[in-house]
Protein backbone atom coordinates (compact mmCIF):
# COMPACT_ATOMS: atom_id res chain seq x y z
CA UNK A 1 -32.53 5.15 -1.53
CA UNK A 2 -29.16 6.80 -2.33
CA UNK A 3 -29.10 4.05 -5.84
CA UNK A 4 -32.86 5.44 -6.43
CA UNK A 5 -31.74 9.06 -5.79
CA UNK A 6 -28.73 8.72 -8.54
CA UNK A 7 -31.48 6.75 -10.83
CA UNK A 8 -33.95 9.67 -10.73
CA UNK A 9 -31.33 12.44 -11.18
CA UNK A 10 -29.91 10.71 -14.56
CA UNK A 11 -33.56 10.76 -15.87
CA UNK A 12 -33.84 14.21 -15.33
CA UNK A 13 -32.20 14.97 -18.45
CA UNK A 14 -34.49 17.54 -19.34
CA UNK A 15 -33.44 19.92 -16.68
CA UNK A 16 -30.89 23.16 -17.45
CA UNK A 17 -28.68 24.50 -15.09
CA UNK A 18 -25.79 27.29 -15.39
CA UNK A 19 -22.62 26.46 -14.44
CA UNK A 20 -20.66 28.36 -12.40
CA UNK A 21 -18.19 30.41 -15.06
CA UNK A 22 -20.08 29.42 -17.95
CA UNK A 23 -23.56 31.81 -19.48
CA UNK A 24 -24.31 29.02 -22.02
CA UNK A 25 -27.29 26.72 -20.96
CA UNK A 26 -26.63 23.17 -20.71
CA UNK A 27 -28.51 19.42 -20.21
CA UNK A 28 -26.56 17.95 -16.78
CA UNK A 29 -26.39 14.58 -16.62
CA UNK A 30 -26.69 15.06 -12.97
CA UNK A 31 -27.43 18.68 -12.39
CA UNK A 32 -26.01 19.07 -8.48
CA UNK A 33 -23.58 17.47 -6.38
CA UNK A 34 -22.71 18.59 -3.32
CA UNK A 35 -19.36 18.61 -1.85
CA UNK A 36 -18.99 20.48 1.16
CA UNK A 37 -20.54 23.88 0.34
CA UNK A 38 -19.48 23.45 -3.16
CA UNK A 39 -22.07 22.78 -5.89
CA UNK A 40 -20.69 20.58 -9.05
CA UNK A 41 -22.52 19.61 -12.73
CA UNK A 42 -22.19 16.85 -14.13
CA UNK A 43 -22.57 17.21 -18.32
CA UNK A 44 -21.41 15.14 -21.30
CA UNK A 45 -18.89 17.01 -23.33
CA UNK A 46 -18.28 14.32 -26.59
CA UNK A 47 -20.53 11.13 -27.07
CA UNK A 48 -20.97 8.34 -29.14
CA UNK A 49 -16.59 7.80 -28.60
CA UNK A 50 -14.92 4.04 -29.13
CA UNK A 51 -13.04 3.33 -26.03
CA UNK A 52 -11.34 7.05 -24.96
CA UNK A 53 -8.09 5.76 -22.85
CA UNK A 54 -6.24 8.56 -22.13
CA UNK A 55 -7.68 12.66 -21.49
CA UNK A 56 -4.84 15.15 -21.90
CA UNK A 57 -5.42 19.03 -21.74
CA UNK A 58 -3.82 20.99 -24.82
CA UNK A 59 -3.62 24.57 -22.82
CA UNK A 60 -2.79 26.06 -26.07
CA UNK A 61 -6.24 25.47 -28.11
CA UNK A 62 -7.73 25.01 -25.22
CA UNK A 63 -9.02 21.43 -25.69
CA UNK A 64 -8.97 18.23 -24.69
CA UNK A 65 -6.66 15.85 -26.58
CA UNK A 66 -7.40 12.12 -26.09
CA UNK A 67 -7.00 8.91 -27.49
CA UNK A 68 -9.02 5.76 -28.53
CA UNK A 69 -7.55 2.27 -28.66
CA UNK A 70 -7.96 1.44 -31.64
CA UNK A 71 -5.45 3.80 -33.05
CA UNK A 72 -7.52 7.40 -33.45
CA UNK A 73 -6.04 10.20 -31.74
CA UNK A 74 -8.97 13.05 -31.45
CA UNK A 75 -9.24 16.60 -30.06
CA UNK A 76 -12.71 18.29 -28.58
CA UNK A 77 -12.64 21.58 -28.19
CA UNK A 78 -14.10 22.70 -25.13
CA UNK A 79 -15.97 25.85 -26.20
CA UNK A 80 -17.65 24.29 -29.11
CA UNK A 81 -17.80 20.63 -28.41
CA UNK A 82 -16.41 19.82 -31.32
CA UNK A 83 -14.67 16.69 -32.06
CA UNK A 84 -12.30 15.92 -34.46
CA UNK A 85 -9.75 13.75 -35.62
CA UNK A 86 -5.92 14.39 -35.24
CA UNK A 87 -4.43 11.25 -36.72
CA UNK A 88 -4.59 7.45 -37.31
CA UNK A 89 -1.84 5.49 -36.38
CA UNK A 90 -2.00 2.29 -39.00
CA UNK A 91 0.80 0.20 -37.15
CA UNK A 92 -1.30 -0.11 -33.74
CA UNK A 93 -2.32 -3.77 -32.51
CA UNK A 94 -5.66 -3.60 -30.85
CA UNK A 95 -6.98 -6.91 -29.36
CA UNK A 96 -8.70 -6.85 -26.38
CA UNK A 97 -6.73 -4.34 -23.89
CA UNK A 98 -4.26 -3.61 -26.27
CA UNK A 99 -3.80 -0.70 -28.49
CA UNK A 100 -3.73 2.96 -28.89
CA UNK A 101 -2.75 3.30 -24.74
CA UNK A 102 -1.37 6.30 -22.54
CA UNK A 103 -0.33 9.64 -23.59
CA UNK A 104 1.44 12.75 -22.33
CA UNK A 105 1.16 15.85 -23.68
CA UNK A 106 4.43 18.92 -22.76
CA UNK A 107 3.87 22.45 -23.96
CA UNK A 108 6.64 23.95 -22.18
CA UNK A 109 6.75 27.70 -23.35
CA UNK A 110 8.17 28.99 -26.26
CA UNK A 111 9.48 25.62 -26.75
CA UNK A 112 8.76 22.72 -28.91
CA UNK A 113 6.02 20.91 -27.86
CA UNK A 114 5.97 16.72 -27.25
CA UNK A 115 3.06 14.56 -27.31
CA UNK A 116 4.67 11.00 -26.17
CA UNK A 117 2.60 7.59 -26.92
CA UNK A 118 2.46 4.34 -25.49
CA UNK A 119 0.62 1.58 -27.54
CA UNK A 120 0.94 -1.73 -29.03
CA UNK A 121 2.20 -3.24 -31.90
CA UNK A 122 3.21 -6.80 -34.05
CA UNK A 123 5.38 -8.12 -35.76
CA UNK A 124 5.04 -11.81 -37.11
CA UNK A 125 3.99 -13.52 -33.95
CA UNK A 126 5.49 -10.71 -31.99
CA UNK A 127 3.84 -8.46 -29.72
CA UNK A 128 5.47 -4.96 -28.39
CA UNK A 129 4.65 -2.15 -26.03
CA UNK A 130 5.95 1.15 -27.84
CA UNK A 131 6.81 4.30 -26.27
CA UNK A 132 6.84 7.33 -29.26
CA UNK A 133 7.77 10.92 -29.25
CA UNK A 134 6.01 13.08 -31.97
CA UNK A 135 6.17 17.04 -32.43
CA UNK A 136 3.16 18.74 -31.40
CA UNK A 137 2.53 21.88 -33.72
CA UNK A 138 1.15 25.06 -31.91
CA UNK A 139 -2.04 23.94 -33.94
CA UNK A 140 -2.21 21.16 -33.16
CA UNK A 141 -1.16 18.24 -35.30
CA UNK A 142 1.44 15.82 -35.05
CA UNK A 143 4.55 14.97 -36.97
CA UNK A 144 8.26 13.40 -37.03
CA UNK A 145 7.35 10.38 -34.69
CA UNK A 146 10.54 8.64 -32.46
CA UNK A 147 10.89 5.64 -31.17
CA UNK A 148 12.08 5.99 -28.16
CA UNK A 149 11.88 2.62 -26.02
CA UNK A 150 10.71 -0.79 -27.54
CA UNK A 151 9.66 -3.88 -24.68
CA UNK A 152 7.88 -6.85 -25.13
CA UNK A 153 4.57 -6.69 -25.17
CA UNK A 154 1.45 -9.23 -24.39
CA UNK A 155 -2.13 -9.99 -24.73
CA UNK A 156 -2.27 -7.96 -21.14
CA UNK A 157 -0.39 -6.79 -18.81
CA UNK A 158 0.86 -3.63 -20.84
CA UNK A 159 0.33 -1.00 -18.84
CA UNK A 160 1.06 2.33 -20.41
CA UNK A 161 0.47 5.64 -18.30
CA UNK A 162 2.85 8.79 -19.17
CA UNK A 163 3.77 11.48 -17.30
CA UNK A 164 6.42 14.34 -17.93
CA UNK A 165 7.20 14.96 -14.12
CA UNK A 166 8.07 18.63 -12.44
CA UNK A 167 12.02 17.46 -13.00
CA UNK A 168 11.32 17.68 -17.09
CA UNK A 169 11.50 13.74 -17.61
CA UNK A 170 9.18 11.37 -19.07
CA UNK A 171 8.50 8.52 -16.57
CA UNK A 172 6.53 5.47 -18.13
CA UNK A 173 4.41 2.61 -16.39
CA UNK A 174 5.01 -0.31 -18.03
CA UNK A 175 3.37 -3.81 -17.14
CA UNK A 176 4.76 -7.35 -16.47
CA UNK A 177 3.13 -8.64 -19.75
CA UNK A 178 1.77 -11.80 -17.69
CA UNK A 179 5.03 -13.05 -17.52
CA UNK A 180 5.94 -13.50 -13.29
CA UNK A 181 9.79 -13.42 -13.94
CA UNK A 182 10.13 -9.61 -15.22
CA UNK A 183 8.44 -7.81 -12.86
CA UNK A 184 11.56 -8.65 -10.22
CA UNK A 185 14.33 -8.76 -12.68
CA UNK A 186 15.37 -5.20 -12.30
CA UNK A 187 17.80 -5.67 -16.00
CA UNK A 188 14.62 -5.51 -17.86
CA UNK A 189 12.01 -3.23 -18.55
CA UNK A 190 8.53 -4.67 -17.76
CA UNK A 191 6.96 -3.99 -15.00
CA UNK A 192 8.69 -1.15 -14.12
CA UNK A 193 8.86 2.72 -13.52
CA UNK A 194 10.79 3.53 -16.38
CA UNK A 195 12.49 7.46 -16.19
CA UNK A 196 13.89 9.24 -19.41
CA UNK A 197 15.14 12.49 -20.68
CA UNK A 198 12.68 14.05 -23.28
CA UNK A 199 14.70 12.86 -26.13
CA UNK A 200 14.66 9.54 -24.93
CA UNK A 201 18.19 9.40 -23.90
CA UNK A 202 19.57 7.99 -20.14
CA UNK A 203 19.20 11.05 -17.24
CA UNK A 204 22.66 10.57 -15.44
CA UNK A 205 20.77 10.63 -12.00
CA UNK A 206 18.37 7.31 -12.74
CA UNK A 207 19.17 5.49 -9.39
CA UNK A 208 20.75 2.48 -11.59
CA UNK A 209 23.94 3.95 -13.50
CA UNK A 210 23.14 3.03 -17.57
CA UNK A 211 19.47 2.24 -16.89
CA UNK A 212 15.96 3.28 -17.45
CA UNK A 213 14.75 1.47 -14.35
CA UNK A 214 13.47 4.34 -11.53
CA UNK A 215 11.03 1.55 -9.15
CA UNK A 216 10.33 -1.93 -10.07
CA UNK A 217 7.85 -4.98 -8.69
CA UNK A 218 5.01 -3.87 -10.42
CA UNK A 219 2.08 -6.14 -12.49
CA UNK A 220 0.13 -3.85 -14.71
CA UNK A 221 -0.34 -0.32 -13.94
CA UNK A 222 -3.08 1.64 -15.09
CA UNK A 223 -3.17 5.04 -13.50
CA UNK A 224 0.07 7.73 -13.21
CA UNK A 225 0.02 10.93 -12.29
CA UNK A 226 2.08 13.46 -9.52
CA UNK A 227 2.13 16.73 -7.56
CA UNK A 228 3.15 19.54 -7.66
CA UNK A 229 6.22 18.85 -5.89
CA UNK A 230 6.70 15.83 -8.60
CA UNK A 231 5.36 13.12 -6.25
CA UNK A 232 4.58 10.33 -8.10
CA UNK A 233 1.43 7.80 -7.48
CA UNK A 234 0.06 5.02 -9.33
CA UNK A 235 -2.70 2.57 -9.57
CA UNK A 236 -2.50 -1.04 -10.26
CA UNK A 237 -4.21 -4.02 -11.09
CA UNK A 238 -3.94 -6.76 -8.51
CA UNK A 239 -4.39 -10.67 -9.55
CA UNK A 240 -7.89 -12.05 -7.57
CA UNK A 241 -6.80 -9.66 -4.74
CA UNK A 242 -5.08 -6.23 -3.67
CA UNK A 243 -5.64 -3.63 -6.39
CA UNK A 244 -3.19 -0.88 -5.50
CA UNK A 245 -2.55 2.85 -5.47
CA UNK A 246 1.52 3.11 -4.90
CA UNK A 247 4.16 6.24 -3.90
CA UNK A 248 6.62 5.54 -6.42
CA UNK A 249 10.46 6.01 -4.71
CA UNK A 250 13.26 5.59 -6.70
CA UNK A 251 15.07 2.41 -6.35
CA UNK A 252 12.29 0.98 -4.32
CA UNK A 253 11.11 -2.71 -4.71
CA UNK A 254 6.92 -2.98 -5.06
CA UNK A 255 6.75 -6.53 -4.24
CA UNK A 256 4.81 -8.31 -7.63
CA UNK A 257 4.16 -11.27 -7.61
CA UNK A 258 6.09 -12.25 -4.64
CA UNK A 259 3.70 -10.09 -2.57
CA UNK A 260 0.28 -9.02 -3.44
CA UNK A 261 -0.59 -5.26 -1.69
CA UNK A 262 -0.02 -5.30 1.93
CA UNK A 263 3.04 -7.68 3.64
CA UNK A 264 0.45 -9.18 5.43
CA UNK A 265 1.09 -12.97 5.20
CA UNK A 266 3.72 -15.16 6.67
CA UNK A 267 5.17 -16.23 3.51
CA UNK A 268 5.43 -12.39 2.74
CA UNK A 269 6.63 -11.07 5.61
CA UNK A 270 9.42 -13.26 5.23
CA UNK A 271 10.55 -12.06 1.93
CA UNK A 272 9.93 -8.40 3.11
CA UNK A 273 12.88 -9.44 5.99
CA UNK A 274 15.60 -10.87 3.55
CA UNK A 275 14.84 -7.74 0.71
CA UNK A 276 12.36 -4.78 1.44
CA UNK A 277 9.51 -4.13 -0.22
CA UNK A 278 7.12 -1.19 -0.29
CA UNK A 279 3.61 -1.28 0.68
CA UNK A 280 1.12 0.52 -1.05
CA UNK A 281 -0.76 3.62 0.36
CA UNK A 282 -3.83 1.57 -0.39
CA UNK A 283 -5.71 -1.65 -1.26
CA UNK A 284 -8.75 -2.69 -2.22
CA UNK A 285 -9.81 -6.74 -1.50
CA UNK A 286 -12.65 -7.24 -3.49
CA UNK A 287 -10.70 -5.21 -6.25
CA UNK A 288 -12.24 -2.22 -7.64
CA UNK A 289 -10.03 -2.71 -11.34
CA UNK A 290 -8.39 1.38 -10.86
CA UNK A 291 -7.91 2.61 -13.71
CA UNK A 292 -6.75 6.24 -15.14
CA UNK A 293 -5.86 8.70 -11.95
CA UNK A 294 -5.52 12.64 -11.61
CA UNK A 295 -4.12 15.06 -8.79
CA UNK A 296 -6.72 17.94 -8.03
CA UNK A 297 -4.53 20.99 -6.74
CA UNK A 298 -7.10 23.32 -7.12
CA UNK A 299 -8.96 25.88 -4.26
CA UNK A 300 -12.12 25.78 -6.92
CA UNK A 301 -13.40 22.48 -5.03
CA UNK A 302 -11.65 22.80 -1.71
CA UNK A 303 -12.91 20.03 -0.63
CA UNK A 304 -10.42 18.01 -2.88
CA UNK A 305 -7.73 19.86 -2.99
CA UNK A 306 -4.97 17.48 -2.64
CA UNK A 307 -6.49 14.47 -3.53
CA UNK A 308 -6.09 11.70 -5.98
CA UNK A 309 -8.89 11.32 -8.22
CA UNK A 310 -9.43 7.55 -9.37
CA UNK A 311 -11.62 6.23 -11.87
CA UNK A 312 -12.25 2.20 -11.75
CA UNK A 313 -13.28 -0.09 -14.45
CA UNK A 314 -14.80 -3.16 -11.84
CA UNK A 315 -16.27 -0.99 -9.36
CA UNK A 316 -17.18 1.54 -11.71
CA UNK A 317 -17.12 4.88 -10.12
CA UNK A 318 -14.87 8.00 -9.92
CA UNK A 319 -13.54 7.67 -6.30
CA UNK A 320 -11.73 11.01 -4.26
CA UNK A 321 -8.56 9.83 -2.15
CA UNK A 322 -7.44 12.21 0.02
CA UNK A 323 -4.07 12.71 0.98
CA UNK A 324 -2.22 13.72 3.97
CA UNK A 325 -0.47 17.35 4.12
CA UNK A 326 2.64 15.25 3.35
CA UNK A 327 1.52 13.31 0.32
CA UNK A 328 2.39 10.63 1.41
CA UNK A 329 -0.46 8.59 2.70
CA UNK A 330 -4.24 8.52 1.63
CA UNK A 331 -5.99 9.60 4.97
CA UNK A 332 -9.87 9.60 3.38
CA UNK A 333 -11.84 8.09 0.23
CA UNK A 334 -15.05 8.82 -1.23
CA UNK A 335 -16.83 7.10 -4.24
CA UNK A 336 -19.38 9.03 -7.12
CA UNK A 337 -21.38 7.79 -9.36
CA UNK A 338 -21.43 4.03 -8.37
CA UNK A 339 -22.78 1.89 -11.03
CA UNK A 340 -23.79 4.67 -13.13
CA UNK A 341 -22.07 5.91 -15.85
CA UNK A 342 -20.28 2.19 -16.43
CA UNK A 343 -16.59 1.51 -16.52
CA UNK A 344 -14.58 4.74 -16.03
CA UNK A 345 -10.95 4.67 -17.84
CA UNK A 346 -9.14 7.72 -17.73
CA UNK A 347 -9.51 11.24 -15.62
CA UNK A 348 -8.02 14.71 -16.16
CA UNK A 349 -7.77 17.86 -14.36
CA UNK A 350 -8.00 21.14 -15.43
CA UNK A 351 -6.31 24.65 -14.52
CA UNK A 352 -9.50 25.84 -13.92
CA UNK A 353 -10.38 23.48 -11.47
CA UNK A 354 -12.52 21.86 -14.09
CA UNK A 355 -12.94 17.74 -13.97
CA UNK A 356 -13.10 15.88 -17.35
CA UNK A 357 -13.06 11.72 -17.47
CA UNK A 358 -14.11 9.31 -19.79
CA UNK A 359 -16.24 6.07 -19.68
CA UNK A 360 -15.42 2.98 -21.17
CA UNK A 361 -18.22 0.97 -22.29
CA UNK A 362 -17.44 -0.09 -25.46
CA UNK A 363 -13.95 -2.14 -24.68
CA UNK A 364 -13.57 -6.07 -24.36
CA UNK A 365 -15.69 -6.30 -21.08
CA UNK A 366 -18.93 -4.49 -21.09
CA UNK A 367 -20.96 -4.50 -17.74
CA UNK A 368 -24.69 -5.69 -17.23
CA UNK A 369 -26.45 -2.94 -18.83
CA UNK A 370 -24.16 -1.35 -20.79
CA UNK A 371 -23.03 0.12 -23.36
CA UNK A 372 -25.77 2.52 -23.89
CA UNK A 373 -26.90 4.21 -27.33
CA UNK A 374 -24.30 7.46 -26.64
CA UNK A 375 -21.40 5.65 -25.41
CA UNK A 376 -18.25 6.10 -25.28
CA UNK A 377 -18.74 9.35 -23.48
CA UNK A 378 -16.04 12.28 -22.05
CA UNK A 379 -17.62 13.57 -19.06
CA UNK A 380 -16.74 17.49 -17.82
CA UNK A 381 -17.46 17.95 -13.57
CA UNK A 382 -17.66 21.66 -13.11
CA UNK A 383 -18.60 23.57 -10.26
CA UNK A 384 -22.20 25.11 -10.34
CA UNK A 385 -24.28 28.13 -9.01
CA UNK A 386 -27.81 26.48 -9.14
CA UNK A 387 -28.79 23.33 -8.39
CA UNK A 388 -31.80 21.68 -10.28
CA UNK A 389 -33.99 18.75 -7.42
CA UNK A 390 -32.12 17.48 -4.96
CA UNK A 391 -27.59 16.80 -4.64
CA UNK A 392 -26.15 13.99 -4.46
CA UNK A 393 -23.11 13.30 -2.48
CA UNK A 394 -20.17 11.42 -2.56
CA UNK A 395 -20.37 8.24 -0.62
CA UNK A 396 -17.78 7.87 2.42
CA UNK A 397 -15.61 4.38 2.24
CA UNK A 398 -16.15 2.52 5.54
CA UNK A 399 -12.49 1.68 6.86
CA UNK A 400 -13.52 -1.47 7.78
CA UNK A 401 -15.79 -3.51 5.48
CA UNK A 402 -18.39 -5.86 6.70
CA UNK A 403 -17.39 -9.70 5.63
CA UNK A 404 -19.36 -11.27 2.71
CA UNK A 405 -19.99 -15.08 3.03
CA UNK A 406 -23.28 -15.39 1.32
CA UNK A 407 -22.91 -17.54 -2.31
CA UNK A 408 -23.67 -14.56 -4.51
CA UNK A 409 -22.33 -11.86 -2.81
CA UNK A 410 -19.10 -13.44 -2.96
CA UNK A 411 -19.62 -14.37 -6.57
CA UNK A 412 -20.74 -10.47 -7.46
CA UNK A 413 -17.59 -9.45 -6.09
CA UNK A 414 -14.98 -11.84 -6.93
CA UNK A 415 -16.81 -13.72 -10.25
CA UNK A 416 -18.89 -11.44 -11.86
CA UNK A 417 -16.81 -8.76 -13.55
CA UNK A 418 -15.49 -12.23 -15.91
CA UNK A 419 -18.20 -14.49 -15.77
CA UNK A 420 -21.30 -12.01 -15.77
CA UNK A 421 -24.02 -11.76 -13.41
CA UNK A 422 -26.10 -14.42 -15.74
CA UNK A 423 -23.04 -17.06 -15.88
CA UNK A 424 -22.66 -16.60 -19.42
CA UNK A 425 -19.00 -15.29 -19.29
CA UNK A 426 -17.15 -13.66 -22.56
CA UNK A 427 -17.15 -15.47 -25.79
CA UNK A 428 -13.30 -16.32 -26.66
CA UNK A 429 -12.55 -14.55 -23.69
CA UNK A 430 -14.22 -16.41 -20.01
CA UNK A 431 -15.75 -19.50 -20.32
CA UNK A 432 -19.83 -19.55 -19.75
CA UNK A 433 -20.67 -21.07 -16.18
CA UNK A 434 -24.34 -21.96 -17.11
CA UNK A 435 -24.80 -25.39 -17.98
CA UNK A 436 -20.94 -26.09 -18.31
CA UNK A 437 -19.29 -29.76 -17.92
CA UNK A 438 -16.88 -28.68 -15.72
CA UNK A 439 -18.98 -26.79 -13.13
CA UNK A 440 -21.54 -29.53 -12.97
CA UNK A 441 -19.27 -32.58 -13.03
CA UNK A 442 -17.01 -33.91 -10.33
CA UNK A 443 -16.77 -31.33 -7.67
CA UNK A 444 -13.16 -31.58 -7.26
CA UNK A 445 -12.89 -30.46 -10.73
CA UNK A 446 -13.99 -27.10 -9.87
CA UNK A 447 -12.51 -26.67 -6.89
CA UNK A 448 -9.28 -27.22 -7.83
CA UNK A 449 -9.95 -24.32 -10.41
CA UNK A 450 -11.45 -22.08 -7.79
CA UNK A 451 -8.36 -22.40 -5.66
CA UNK A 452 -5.41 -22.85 -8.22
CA UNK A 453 -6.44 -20.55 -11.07
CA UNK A 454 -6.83 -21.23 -14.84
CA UNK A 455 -4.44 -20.00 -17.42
CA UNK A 456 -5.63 -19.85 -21.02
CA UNK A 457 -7.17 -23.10 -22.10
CA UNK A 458 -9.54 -24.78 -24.57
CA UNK A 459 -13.32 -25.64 -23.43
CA UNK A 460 -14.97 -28.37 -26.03
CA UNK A 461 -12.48 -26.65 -28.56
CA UNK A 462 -12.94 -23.06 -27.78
CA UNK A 463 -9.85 -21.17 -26.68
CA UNK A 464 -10.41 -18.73 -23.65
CA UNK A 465 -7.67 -15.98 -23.57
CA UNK A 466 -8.36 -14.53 -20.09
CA UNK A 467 -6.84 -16.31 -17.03
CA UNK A 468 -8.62 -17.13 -14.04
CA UNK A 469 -6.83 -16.40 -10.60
CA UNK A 470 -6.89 -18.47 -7.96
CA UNK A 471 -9.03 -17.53 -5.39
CA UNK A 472 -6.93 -19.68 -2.28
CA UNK A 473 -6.82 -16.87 0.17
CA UNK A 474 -10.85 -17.53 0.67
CA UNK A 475 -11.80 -19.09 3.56
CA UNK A 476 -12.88 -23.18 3.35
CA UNK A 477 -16.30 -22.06 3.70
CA UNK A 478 -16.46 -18.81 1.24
CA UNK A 479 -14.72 -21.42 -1.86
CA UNK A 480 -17.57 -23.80 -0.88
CA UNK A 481 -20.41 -20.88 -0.70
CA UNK A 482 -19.05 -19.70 -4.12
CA UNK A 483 -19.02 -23.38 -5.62
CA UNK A 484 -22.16 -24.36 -4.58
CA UNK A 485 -23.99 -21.22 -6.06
CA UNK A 486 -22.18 -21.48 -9.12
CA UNK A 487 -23.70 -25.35 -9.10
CA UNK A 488 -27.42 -24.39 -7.85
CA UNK A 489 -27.60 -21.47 -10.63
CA UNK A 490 -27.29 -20.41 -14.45
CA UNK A 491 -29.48 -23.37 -15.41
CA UNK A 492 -26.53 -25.86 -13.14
CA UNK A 493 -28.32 -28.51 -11.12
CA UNK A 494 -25.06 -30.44 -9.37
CA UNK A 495 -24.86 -31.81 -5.93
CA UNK A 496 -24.15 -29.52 -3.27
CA UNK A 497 -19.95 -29.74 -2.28
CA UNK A 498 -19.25 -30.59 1.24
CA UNK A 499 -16.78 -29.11 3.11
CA UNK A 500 -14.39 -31.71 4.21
CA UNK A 501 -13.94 -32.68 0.34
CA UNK A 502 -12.43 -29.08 -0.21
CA UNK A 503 -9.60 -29.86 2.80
CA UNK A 504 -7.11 -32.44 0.75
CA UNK A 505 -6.69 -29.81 -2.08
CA UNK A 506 -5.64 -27.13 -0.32
């Protein structure tokens, strides 16, 4: 129905609409979607792209400056389409989800210009997350790169979004690089809001005297953005559970990994009592994986106007949270392009009310069915004066979710994403489920996995570097619906577990 509708408009490649603003003809990748009484386009603007992670807009040349982990920085310009490269950083680590990261780019006027970096980098056995200032030329180009902040760094868990707020300082999300202890200790830097002047030096009103630290209690943020009163929000990756979007107040405690999203649990609400914690202004259980985030301000899709805009890796789709008057609490959310375009990383708005995002197709974890031929792709949303077979619209977000407990559904939501829809998991990266040892040996085995988690570990001497959380909020009977389908499929012919074998391991 609505999947078929989406399936029919991306085949309809052939069709040419104008878009509103704009005489030249294009080829939509979906040619209408309606929003209220607005019509939108959907076109590719720059294909055939390794891994875009951050869109900024370079008002100036009028293009769109963004970056590709493994170290390229590129410009396309938006009249032309044309893409080319602005620099190579040789000293960039990529592996995995590290690399060339976030990016923020200042043209205040008649001023120097900034373009800060975040990435990763090593040294020996070292790794580092690395926050850089560089000159940005009225051309274009970069030069003189600073160091400005230096943190340990991980094989995840590095974060990396980079704003320069409405007060004229940088703020930068960094992660907890997988290590539980830093996201609370509010002396160091991961996991943390960090704030700085644009030189890099201490602002004299942080909320800790001789410190960087502006919010802390965070586990690996992946979106940033604000206001225009300077509000801040952010997204974040939760463990099995409770991806986030968060209000970021200064000296305010976010709860990771003592609490996970909402206080909602005893244990939680305890610790919430002896030291408070925020809450975020949303959750998501399945998670969604939120990645890259945007304000829209503008009248051009009013509609939107003041809303986050959010794309997601796991659930892959661009979804439209809309704030309160306030700002300060999400009172609606809408999801596009479902299953799609692939895993969305990073979104950007434009003066002009224009939309631009980028998929992500290409990185560690590929989704059934992709990449395609053209990916990586930078998307532009734009609003439109003809429509071309029937709109689509967004899809509305049903406050309260029905409850999966069938085998697969729970596996699709919570197993998939790692493991794969066929069982075969990641090579070096998630162990394969289909006709594995430990999935068709002792039950216990496996549920002890399923509840406590798996950190990285060798598998008949293969080392896996992703970690498995544990999945012990489930109900008795969802752990045993996921265990036995994992047993009864991929090519797995094991005994079926029984229920009261699960009880003594909780």
């Amino acid at each position: 129905m609505i999947k078929n509708r989406y399936t029919l408009l991306l085949a309809a490649i052939a069709f040419l609409s104008a878009c509103g603003g704009n005489k030249e003809k294009e080829t939509p990748v979906i040619s209408a979607v309606q929003v209220g009484n607005t019509l939108l386009s959907l076109t590719q603007e720059a294909s055939d792209l390794h891994v875009p992670w951050d869109l900024q807009y370079d008002r100036l040349n009028d293009a769109i400056l963004f970056s590709e982990i493994g170290g390229n920085i590129k410009r396309l310009d938006i009249k032309s389409k044309k893409v080319t490269l602005v620099d190579s950083l040789t000293d960039v680590y990529h592996q995995r989800t590290l690399g060339l990261l976030g990016m923020a780019l200042y043209q205040p006027e008649g001023q120097q210009a900034y373009l800060y970096l975040s990435y990763t980098s090593k040294k020996d056995s070292s790794i580092y997350s690395n926050l850089y200032r560089y000159n940005y030329s009225k051309e274009g180009q970069i030069s003189t790169p600073k160091l400005l902040l230096q943190i340990p760094g991980n094989t995840g868990h590095n974060g990396s979004r980079i704003i320069v707020s409405t007060d004229q300082k940088v703020y930068w999300a960094t992660g907890d690089a997988a290590i539980d202890t830093y996201a609370q200790d509010s002396t160091g830097l991961n996991g943390k809001i960090l704030r700085l002047n644009l030189d890099g030096s201490l602002p004299k009103d942080n909320p800790i005297s001789g410190s960087y630290v502006y919010a802390w209690g965070f586990r690996n943020m992946q979106g940033l953005t604000h206001n225009e009163k300077g509000t801040i929000y952010t997204s974040e990756h939760g463990d099995a559970i409770e991806d986030e979007v968060n209000l970021i107040l200064p000296l305010k405690n976010y709860g990771w990994p003592q609490i996970e999203g909402k206080i909602d649990t005893e244990s939680e609400k305890t610790i919430a009592q002896l030291s408070p914690r925020e809450e975020p202004i949303r959750s998501w259980t399945p998670v969604i994986a939120p990645s890259g985030m945007a304000y829209y301000g503008s009248d051009v899709i009013p509609d939107w106007k003041n809303s986050l805009l959010l794309a997601t890796l796991k659930n892959q789709s661009l979804r439209i949270l809309k704030l309160s008057n306030d700002g300060l609490r999400i009172i609606d959310e809408q999801v596009l392009f479902a299953d799609q375009l692939g895993r969305l990383r990073s979104v950007l708005t434009l003066p002009n009310g224009d939309i631009y995002f980028c998929s992500s197709n290409r990185d560690w974890n590929p989704q059934k069915g992709f990449p395609k031929p053209q990916d990586d792709i930078i998307y532009r949303l734009r609003k439109s004066d003809k429509a071309v077979g029937t709109p689509i619209k967004p899809q509305n977000v049903t406050k309260a979710p029905v409850e999966v407990k069938n085998g697969q559904q729970l596996y699709e939501a919570y197993c998939a994403s790692c493991h794969k829809s066929d069982g075969k998991g990641l090579d070096n990266t998630f162990p394969p489920l289909a006709q594995s040892t430990l999935v068709n040996g002792d039950e216990t085995a496996l549920l002890k996995v399923l509840l406590q988690g798996m950190q990285q570990t060798a598998i008949n001497g293969v080392k896996y570097e992703g970690a498995m959380p544990a999945f012990h909020f489930l109900k008795d009977e969802e752990i045993i619906a996921i265990g036995n389908y994992i047993r009864s499929n991929f090519g797995n012919k094991a005994t079926l577990i029984k229920t009261n074998n699960l009880k003594p391991l909780r």
